[in-house]
N, C-alpha and C. Protein backbone atom coordinates (compact mmCIF):
# COMPACT_ATOMS: atom_id res chain seq x y z
N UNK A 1 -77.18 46.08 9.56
CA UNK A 1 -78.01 45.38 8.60
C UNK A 1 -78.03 46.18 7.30
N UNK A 2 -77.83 45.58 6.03
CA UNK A 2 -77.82 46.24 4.80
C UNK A 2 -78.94 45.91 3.87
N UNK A 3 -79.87 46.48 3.31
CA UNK A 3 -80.63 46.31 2.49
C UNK A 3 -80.60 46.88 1.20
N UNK A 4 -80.90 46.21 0.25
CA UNK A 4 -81.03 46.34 -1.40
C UNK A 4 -82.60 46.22 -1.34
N UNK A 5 -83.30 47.34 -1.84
CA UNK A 5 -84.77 47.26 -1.94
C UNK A 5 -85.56 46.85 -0.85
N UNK A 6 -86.00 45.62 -1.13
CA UNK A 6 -86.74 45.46 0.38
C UNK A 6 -86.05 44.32 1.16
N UNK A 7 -85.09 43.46 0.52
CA UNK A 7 -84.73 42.36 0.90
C UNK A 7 -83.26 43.00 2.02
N UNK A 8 -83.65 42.42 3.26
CA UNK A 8 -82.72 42.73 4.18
C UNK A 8 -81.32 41.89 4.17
N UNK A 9 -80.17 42.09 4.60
CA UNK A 9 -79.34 40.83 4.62
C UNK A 9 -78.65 41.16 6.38
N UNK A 10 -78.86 40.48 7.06
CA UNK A 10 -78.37 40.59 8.13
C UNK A 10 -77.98 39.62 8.73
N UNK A 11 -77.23 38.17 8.34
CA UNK A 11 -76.37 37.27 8.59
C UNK A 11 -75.27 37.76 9.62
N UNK A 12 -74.64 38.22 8.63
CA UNK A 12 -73.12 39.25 9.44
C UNK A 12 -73.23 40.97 8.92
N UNK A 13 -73.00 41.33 9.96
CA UNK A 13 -73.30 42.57 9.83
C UNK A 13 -71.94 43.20 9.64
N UNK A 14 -70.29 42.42 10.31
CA UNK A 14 -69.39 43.17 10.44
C UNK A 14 -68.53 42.53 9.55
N UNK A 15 -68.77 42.48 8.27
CA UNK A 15 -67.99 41.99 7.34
C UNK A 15 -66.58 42.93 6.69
N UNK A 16 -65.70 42.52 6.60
CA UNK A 16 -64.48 43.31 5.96
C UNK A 16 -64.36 42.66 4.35
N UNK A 17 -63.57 43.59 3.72
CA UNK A 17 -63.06 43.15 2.74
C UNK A 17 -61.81 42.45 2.70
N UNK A 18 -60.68 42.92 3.93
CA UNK A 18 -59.52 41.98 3.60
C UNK A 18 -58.67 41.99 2.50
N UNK A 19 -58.35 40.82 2.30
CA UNK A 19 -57.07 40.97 0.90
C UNK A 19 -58.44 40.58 -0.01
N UNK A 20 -59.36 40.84 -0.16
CA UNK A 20 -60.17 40.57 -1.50
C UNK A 20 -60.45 41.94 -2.18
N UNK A 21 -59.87 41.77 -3.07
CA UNK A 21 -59.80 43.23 -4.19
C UNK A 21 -61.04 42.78 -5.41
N UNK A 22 -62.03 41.36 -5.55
CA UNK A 22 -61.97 41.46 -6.67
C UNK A 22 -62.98 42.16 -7.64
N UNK A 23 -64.03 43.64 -6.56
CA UNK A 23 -64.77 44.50 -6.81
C UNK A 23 -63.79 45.67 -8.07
N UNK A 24 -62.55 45.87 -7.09
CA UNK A 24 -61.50 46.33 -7.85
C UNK A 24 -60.94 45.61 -9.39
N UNK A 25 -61.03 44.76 -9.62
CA UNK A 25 -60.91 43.79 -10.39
C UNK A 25 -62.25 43.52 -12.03
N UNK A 26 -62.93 43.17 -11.30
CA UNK A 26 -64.21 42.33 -11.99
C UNK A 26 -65.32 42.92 -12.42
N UNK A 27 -65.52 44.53 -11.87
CA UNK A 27 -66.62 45.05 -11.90
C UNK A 27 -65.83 46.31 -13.54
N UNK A 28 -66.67 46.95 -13.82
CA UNK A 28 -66.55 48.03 -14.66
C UNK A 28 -66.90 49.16 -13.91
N UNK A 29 -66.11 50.21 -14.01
CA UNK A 29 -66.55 51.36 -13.53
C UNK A 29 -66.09 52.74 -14.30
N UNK A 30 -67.20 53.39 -15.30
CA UNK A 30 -67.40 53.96 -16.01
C UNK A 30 -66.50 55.42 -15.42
N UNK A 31 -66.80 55.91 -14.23
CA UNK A 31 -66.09 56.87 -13.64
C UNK A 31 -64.56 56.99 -14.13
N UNK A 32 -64.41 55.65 -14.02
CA UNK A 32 -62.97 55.44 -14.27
C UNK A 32 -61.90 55.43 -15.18
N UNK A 33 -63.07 54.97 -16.29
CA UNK A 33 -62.50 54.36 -17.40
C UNK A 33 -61.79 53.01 -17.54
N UNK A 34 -62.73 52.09 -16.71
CA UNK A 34 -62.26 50.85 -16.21
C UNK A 34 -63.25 49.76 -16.71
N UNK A 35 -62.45 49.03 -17.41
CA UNK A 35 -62.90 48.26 -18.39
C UNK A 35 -63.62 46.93 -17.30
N UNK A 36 -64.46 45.80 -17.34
CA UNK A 36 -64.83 44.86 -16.68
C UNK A 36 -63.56 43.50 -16.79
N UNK A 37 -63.37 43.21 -16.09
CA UNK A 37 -62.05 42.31 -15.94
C UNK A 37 -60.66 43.12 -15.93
N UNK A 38 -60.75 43.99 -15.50
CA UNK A 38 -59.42 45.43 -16.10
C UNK A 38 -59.05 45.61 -14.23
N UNK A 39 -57.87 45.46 -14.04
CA UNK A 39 -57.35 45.79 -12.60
C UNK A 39 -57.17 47.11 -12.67
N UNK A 40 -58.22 48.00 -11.72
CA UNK A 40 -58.01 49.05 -11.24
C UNK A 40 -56.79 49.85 -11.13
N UNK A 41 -56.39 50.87 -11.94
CA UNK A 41 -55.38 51.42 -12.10
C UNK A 41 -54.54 52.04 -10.23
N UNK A 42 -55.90 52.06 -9.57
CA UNK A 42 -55.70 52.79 -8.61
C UNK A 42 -55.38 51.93 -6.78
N UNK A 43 -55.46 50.80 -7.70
CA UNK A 43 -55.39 49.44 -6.84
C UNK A 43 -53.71 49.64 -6.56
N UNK A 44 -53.37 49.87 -5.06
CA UNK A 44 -51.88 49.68 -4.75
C UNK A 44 -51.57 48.96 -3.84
N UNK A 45 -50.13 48.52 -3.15
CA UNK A 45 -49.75 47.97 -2.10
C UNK A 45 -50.11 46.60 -2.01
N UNK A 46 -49.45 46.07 -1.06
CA UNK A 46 -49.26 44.95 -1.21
C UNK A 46 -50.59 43.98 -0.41
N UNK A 47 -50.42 42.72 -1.01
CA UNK A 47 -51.93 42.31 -0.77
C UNK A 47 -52.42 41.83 0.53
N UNK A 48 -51.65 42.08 1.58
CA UNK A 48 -51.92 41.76 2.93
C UNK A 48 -52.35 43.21 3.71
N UNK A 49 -52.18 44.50 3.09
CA UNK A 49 -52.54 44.97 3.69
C UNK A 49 -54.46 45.36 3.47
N UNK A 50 -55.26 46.18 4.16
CA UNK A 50 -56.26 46.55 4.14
C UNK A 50 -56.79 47.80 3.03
N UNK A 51 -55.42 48.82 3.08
CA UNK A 51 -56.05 49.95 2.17
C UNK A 51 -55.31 49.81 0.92
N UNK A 52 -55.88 49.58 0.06
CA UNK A 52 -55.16 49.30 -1.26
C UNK A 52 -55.45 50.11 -1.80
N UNK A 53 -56.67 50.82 -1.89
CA UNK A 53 -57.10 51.83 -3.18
C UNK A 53 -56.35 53.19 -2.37
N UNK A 54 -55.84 53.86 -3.91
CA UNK A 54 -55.05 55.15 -3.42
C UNK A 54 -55.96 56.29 -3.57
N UNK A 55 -57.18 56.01 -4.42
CA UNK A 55 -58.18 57.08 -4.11
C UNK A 55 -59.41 56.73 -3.20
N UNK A 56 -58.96 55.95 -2.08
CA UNK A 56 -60.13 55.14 -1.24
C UNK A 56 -60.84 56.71 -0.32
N UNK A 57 -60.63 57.38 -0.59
CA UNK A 57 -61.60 58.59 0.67
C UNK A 57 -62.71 59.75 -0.30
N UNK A 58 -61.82 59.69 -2.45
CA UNK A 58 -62.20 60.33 -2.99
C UNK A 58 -62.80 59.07 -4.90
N UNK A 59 -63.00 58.26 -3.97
CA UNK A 59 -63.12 57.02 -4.97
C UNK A 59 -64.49 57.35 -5.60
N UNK A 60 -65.29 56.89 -6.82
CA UNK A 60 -66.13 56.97 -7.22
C UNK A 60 -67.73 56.51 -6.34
N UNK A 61 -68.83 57.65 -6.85
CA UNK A 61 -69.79 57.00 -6.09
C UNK A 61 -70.29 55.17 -6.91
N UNK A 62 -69.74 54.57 -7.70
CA UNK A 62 -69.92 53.78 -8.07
C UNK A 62 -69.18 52.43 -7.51
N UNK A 63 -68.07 53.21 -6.80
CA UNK A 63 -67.32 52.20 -6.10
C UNK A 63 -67.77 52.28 -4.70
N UNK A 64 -68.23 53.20 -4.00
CA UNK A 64 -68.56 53.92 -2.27
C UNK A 64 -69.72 53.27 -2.42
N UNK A 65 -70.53 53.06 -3.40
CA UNK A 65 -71.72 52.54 -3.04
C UNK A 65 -72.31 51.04 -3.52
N UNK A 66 -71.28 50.50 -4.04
CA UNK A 66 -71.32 49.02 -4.72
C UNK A 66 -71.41 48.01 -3.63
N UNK A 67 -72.57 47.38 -3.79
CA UNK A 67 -72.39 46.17 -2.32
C UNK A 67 -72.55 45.12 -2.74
N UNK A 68 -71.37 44.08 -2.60
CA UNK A 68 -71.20 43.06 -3.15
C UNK A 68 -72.03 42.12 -1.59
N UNK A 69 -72.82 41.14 -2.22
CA UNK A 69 -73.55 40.21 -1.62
C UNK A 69 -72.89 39.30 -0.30
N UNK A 70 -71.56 38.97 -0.65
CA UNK A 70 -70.90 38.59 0.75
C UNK A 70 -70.74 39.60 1.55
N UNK A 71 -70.15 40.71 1.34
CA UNK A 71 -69.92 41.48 2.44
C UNK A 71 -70.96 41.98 3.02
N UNK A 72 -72.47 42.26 2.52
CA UNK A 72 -73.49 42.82 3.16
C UNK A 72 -74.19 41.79 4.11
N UNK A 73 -73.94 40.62 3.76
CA UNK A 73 -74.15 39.60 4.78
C UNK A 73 -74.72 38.13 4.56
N UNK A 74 -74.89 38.32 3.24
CA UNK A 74 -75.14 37.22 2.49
C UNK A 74 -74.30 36.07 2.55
N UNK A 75 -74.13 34.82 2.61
CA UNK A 75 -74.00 33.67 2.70
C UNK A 75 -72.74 33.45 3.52
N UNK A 76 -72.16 32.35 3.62
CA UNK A 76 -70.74 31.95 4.90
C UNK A 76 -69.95 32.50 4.29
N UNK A 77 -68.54 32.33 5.38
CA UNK A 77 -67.61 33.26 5.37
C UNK A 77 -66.69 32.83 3.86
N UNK A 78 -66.77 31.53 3.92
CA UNK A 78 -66.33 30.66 2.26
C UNK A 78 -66.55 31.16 1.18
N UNK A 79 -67.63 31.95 1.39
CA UNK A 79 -68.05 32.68 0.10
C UNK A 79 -67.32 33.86 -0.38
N UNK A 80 -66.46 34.30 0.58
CA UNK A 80 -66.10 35.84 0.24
C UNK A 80 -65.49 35.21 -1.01
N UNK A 81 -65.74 36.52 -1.88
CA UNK A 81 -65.22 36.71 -3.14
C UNK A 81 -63.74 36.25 -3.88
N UNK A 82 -62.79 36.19 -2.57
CA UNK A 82 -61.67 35.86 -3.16
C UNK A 82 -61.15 34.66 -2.60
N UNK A 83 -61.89 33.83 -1.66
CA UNK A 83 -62.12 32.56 -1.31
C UNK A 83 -62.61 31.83 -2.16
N UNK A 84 -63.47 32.25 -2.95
CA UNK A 84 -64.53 30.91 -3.82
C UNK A 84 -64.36 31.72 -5.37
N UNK A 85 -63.80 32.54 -5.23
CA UNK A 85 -64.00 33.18 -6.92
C UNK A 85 -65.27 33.82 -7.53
N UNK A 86 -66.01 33.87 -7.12
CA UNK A 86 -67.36 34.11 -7.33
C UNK A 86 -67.71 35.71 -6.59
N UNK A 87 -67.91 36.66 -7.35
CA UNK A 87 -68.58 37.67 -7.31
C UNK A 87 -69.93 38.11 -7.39
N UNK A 88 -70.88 38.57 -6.30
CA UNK A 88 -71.91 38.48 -6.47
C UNK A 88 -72.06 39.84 -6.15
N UNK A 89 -73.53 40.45 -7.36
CA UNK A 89 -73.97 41.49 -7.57
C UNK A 89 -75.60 41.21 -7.75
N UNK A 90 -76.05 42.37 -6.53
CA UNK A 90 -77.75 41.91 -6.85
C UNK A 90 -78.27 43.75 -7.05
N UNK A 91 -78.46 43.64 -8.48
CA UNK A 91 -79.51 44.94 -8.99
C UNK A 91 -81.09 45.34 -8.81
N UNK A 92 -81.21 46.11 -8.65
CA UNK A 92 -83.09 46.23 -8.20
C UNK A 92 -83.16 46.96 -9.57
N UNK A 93 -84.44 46.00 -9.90
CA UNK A 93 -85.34 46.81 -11.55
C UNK A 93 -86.13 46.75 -10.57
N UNK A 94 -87.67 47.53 -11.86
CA UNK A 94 -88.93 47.84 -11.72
C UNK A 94 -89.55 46.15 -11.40
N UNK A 95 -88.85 45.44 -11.72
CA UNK A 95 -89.77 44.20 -11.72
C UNK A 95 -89.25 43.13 -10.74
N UNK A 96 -88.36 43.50 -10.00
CA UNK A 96 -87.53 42.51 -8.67
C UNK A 96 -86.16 43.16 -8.76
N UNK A 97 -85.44 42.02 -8.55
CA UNK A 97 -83.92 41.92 -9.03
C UNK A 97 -83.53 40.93 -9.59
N UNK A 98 -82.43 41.37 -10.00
CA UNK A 98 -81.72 40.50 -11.00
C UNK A 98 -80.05 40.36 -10.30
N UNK A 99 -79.43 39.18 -10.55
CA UNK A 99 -78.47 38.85 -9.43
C UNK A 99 -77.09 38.52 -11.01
N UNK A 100 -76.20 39.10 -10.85
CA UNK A 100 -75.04 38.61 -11.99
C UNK A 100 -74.46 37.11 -10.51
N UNK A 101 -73.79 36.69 -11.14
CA UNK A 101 -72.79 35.99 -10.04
C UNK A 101 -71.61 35.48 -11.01
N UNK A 102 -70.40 36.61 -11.10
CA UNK A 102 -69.20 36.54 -11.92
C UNK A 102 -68.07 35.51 -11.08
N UNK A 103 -67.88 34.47 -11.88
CA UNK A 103 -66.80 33.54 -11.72
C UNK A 103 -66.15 34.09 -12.39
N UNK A 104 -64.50 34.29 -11.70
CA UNK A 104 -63.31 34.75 -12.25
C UNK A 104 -62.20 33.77 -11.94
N UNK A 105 -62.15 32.54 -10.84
CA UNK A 105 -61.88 31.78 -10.57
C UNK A 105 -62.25 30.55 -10.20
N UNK A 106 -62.57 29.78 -11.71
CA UNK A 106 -62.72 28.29 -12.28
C UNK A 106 -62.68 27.44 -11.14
N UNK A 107 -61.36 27.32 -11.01
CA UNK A 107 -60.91 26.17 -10.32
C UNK A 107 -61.23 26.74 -8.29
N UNK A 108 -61.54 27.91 -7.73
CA UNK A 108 -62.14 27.83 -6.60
C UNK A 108 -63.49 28.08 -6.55
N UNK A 109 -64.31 28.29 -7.87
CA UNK A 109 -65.69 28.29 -7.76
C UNK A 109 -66.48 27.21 -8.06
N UNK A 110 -65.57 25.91 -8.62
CA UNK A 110 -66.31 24.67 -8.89
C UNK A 110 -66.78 24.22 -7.97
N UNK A 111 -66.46 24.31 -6.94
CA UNK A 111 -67.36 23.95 -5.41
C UNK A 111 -68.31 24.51 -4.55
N UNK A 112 -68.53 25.99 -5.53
CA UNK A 112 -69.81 26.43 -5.20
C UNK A 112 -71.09 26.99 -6.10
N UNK A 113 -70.57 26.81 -7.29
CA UNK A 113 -71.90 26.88 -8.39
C UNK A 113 -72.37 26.83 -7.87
N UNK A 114 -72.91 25.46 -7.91
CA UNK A 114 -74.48 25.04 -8.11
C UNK A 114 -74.85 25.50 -6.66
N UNK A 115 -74.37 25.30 -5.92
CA UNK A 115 -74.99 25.74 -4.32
C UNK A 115 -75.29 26.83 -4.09
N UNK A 116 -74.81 27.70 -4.73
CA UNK A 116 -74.52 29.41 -4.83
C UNK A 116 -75.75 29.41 -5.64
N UNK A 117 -75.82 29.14 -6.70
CA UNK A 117 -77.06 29.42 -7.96
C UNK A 117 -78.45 29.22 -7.38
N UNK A 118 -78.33 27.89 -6.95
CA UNK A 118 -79.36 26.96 -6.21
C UNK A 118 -80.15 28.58 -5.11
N UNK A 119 -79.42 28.64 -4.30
CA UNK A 119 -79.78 29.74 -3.69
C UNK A 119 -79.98 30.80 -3.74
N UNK A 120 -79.43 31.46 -4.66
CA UNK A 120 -79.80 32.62 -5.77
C UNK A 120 -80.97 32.82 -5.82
N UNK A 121 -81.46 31.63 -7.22
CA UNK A 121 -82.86 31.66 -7.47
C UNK A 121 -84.11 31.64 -6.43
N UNK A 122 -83.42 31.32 -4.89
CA UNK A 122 -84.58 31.11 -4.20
C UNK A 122 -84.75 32.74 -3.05
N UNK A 123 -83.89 33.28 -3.34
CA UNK A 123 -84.24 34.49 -2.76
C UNK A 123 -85.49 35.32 -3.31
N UNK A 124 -86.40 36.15 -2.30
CA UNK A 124 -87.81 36.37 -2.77
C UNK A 124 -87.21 37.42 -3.66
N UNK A 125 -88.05 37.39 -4.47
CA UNK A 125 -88.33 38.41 -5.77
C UNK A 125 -87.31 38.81 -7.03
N UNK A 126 -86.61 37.55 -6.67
CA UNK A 126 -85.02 37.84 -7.82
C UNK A 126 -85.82 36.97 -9.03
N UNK A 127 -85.73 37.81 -10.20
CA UNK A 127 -86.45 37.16 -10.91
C UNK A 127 -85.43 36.85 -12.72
N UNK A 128 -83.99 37.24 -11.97
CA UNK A 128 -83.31 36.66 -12.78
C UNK A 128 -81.85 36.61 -12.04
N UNK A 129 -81.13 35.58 -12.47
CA UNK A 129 -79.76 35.10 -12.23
C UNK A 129 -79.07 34.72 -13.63
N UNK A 130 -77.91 35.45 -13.29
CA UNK A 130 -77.15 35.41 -14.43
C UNK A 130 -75.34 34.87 -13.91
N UNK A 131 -74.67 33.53 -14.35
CA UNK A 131 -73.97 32.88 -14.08
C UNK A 131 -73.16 33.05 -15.00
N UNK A 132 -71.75 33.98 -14.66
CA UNK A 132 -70.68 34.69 -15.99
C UNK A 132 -69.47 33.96 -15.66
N UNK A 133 -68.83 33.56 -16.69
CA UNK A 133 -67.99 33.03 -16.54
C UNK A 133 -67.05 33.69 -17.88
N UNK A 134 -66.44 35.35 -17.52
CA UNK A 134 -65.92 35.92 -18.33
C UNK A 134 -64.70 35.49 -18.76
N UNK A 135 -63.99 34.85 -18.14
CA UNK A 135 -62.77 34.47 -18.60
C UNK A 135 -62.53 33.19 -20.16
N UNK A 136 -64.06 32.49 -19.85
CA UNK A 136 -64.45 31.56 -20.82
C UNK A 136 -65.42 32.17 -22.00
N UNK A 137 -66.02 33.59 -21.80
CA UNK A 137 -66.67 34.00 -22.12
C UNK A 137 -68.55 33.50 -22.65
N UNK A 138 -68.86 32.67 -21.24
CA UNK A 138 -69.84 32.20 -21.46
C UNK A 138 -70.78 32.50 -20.59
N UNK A 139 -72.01 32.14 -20.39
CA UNK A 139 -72.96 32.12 -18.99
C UNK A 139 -73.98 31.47 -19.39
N UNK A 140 -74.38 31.67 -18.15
CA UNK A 140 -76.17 30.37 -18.46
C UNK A 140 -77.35 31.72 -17.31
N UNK A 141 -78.28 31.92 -18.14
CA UNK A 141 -79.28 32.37 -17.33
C UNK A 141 -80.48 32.03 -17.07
N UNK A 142 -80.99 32.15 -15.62
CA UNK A 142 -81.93 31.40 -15.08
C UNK A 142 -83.12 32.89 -15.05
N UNK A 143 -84.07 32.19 -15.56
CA UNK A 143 -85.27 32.97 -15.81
C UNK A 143 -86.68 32.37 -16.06
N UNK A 144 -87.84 32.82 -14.80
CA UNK A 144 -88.32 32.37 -15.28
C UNK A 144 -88.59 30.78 -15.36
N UNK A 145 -88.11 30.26 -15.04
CA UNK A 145 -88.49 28.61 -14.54
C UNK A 145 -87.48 28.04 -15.71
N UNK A 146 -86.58 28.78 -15.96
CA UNK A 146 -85.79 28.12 -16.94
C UNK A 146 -84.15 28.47 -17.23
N UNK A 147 -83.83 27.45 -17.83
CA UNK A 147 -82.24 28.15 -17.77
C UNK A 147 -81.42 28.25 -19.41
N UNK A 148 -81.15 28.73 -19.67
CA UNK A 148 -80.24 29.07 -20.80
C UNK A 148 -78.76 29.50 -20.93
N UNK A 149 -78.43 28.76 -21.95
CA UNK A 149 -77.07 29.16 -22.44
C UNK A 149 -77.00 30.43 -23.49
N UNK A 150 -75.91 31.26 -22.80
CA UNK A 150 -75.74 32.33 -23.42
C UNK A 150 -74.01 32.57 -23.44
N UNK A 151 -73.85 33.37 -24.31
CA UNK A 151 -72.23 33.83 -25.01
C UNK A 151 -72.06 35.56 -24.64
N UNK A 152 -71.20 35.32 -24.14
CA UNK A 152 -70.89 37.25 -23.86
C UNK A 152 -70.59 37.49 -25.20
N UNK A 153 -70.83 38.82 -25.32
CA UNK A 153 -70.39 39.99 -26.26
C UNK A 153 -69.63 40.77 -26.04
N UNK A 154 -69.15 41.39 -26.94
CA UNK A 154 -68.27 43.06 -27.14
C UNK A 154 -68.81 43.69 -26.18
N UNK A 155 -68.34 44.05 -25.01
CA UNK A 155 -68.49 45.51 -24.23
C UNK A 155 -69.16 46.27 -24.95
N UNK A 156 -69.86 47.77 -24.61
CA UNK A 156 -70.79 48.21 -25.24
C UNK A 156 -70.08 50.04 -24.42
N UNK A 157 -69.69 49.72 -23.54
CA UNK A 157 -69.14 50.92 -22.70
C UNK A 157 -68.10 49.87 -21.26
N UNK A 158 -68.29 50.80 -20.58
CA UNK A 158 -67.23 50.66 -19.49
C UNK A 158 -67.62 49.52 -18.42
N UNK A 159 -69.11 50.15 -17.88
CA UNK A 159 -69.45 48.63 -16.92
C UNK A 159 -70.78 47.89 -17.84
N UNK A 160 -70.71 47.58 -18.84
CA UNK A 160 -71.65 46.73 -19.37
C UNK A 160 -71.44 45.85 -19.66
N UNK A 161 -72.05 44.61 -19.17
CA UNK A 161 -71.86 43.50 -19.73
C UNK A 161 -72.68 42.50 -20.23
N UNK A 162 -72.49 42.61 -21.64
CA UNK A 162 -73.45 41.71 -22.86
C UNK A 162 -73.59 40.50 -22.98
N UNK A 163 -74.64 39.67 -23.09
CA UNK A 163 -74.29 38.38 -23.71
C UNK A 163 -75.79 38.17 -24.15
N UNK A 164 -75.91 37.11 -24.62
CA UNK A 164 -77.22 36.71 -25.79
C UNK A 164 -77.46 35.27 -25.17
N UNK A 165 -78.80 35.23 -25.25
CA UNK A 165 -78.59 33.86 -25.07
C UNK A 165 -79.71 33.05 -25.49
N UNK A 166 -79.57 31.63 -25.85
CA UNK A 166 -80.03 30.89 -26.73
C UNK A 166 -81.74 30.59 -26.81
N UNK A 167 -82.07 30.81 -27.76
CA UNK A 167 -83.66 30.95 -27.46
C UNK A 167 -84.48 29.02 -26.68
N UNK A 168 -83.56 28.17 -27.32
CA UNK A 168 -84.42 26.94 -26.48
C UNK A 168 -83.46 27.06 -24.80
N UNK A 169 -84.69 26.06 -23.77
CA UNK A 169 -83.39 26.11 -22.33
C UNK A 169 -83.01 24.95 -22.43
N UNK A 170 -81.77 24.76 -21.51
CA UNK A 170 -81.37 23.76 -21.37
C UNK A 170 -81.63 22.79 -20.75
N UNK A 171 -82.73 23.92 -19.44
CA UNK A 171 -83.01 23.28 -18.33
C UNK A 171 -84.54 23.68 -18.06
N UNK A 172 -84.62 23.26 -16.97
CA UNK A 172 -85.37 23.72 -15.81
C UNK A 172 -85.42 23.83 -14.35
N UNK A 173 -86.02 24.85 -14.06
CA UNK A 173 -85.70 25.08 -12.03
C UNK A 173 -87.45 25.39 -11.41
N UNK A 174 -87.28 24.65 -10.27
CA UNK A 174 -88.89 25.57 -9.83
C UNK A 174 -88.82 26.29 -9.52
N UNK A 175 -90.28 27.25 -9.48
CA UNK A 175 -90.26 28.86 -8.97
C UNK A 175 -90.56 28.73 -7.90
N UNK A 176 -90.60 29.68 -7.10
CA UNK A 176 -90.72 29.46 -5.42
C UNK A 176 -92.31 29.84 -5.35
């Protein structure tokens, strides 16, 4: 069972990564000098096998300790990251968490937005979701009983990722 703060995830407990690299991929990792959307310099071999990273025993604590939301046990097996395109990252602030969920693949994540989001927002104490769609360079964030359109920005460093977003919403969602 893996926990982020207080929220447990214990769906599947014996999750692998497999041929899904796209932590290697999608994330920024400052250790590295690895830009966000930037393929891991250290990413090798071919994609059927299991150990790809060539510094996998002396890899960053930013990578040893990164837990992406499918593999800790969070939602069906459809979801893994390089099945549906969709990368999910849930951060603990002082005030809940806050959940990114990076689409890097359009055309296999159109079938799980909204279902993915939908459920997002309803996990206890996430009190923001943020829906990136870096390749288009756009997102929409849900906050707050509301949703907004926002535009990424210029990188700022290595794993940061900026965007602004529009002061009216577009929408609305209920709070739990």
């Amino acid at each position: 069972m893996e926990t982020i703060g207080q929220i447990q995830f214990d769906q599947v407990t014996d999750r692998k990564c497999g041929n899904c690299t796209a932590c290697c991929v999608w994330l920024g990792i400052e250790e590295l000098k690895k830009h966000t959307a930037e393929k891991c310099k250290h990413l090798r071999g071919p994609a059927h096998t299991n150990k790809r990273c060539s510094i996998y025993a002396s890899r960053p604590t930013a990578c040893s300790e990164y837990k992406c939301l499918w593999r800790i046990g969070w939602g069906p097996d459809e979801w893994q990251p390089h099945r549906s395109g969709i990368l999910i990252t849930m951060y603990e602030n002082e005030g809940g968490f806050e959940v990114t969920m990076n689409i890097f693949d359009m055309e296999k994540a159109k079938n799980y937005i909204t279902r993915i989001s939908s459920q997002l927002i309803m996990i206890p104490n996430v009190v923001e979701v943020r829906v990136i769609n870096i390749k288009g360079k756009k997102a929409l964030r849900y906050k707050d009983g509301n949703i907004y359109n926002c535009y990424l920005l210029p990188s700022e460093g290595f794993e940061s990722l900026m965007f602004a977003a529009e002061d009216v919403p577009i929408g609305h969602y209920a709070i739990r």
